[in-house]
Protein backbone atom coordinates (compact mmCIF):
# COMPACT_ATOMS: atom_id res chain seq x y z
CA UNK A 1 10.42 -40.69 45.13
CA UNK A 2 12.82 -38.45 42.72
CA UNK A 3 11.43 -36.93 39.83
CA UNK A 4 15.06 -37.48 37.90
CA UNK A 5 13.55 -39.61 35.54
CA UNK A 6 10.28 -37.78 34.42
CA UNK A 7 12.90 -34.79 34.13
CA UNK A 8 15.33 -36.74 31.91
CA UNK A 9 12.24 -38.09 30.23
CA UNK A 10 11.25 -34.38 29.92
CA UNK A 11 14.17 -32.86 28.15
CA UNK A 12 14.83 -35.79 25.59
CA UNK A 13 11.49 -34.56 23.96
CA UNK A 14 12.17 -34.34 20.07
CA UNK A 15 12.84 -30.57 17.74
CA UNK A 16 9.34 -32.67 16.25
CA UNK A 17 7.19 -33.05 19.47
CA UNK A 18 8.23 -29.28 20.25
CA UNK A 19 6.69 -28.19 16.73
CA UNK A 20 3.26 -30.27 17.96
CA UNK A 21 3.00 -28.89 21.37
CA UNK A 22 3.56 -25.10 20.06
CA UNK A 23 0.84 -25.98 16.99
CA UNK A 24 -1.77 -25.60 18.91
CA UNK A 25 -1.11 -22.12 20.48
CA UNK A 26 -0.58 -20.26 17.17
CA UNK A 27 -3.88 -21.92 15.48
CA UNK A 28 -5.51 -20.23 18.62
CA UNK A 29 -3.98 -17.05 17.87
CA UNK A 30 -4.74 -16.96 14.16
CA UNK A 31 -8.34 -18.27 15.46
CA UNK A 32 -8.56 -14.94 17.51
CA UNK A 33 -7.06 -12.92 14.90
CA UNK A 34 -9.83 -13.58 12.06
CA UNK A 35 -12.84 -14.04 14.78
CA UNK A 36 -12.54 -11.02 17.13
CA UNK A 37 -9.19 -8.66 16.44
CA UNK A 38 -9.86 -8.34 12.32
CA UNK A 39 -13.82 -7.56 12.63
CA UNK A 40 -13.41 -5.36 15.62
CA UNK A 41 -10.96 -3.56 13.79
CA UNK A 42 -12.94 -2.89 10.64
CA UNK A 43 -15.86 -2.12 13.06
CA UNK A 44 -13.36 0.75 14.65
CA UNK A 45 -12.60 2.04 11.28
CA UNK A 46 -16.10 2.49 9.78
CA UNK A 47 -16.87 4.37 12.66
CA UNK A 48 -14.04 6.87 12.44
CA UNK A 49 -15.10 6.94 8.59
CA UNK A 50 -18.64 7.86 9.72
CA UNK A 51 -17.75 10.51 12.22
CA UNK A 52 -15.09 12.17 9.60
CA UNK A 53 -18.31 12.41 7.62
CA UNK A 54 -20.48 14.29 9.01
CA UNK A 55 -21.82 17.42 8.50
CA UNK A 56 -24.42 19.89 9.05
CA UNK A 57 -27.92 18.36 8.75
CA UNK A 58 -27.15 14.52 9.48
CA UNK A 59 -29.37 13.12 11.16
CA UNK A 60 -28.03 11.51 14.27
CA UNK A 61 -28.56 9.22 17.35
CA UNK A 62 -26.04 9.38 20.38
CA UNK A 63 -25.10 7.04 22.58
CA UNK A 64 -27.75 7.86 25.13
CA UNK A 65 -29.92 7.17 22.44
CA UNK A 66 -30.83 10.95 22.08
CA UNK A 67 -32.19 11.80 18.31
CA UNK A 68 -31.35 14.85 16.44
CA UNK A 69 -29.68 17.02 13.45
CA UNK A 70 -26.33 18.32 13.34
CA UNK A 71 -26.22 21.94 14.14
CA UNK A 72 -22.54 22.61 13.20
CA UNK A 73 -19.75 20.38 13.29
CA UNK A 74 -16.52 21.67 15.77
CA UNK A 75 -12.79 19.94 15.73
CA UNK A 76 -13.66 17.27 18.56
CA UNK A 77 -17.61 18.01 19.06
CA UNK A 78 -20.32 18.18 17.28
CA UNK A 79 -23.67 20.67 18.82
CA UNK A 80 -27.27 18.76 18.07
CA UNK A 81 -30.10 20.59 17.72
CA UNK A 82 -32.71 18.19 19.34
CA UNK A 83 -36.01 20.47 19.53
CA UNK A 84 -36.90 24.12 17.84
CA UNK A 85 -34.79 25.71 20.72
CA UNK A 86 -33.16 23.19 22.17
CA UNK A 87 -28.95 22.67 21.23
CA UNK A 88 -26.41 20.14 23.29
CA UNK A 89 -22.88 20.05 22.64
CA UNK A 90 -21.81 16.26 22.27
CA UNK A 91 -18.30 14.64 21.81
CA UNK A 92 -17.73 13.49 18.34
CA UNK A 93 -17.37 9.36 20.32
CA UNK A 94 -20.66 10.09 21.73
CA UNK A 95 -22.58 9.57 17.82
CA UNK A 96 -23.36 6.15 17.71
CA UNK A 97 -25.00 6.26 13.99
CA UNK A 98 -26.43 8.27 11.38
CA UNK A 99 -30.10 7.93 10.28
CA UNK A 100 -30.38 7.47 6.57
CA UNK A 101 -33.39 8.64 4.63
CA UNK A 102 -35.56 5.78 4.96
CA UNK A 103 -37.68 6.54 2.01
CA UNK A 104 -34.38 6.64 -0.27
CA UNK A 105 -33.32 3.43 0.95
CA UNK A 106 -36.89 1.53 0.62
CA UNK A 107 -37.89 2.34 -2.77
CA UNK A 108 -35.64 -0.34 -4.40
CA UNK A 109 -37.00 -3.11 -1.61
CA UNK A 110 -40.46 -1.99 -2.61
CA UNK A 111 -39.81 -2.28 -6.29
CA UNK A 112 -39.25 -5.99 -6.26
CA UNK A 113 -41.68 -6.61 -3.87
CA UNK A 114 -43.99 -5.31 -5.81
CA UNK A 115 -43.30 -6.78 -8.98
CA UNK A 116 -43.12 -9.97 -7.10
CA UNK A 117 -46.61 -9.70 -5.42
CA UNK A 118 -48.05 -8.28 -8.56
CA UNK A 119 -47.10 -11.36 -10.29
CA UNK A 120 -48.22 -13.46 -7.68
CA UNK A 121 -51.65 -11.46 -7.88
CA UNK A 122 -51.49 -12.38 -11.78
CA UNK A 123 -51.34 -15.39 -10.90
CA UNK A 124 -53.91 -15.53 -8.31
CA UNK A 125 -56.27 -13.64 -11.01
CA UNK A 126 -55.51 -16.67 -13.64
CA UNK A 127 -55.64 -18.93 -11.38
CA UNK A 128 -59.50 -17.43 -10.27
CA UNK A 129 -60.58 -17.17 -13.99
CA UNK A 130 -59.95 -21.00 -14.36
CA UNK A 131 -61.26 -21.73 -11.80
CA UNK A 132 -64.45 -19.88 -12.47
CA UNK A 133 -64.23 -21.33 -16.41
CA UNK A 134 -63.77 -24.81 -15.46
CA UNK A 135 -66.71 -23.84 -12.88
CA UNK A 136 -69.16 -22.81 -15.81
CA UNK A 137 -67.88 -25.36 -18.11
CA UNK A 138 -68.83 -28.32 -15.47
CA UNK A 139 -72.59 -26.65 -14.92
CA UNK A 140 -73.59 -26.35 -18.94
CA UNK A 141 -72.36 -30.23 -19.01
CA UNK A 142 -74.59 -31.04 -15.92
């Protein structure tokens, strides 16, 4: 068998059928692009933005998950004090996040909840006075 005619066949392909078989490729790059190589680098970004920022006092956690408070703050390390006594030196790569003040942050969540459930208990109230009216009302009929 000679393969002369699938290669003739081959290389009469049309400048259109070229544009179709190349298509697919670059919507599988631009796929990549806005799925992992955009996020990732915003990701790498915020966290260069967050180690910039840090100073003596943050609250930190490392990436072998040890807790603790930024003793003082050195060109590419950063020394944690962990206990009353207790310092470690740690590369700057090695803070995975800060901790932010929790009871900052939860006031404004507990604001609306609140005004949400103490609606929902003014309701509940109104709804337990009718109740308790149409109660009364139905035993003076009897």
């Amino acid at each position: 068998m000679t393969f002369i005619p699938f290669l003739q066949a081959a290389s009469a392909s049309t400048p259109g059928s070229l544009l179709w078989s190349v298509l697919p490729f670059a919507l599988i790059i631009v796929i990549f692009y806005f799925f992992l190589i955009r996020p990732q680098n915003k990701k790498q970004k915020e966290t260069e933005k967050m180690l910039n920022a840090l100073k003596k006092g943050d609250k930190v956690i490392t990436a072998g998950g040890i807790h603790g408070v930024v003793s003082s703050v050195k060109e590419k390390t950063i020394v944690l004090k962990v206990d009353d006594n207790t310092k470690i030196e740690f590369n700057r790569s090695a803070i995975t996040s800060v901790k932010t003040d929790e009871s900052a942050a939860e006031p404004k969540e507990d604001k609306k909840t609140k005004k949400t459930n103490a609606s929902e208990k003014e309701e509940t109230v109104d709804e337990k006075a009718k109740k308790t009216t149409e109660t009364s009302e139905t035993e003076e009929n009897k």
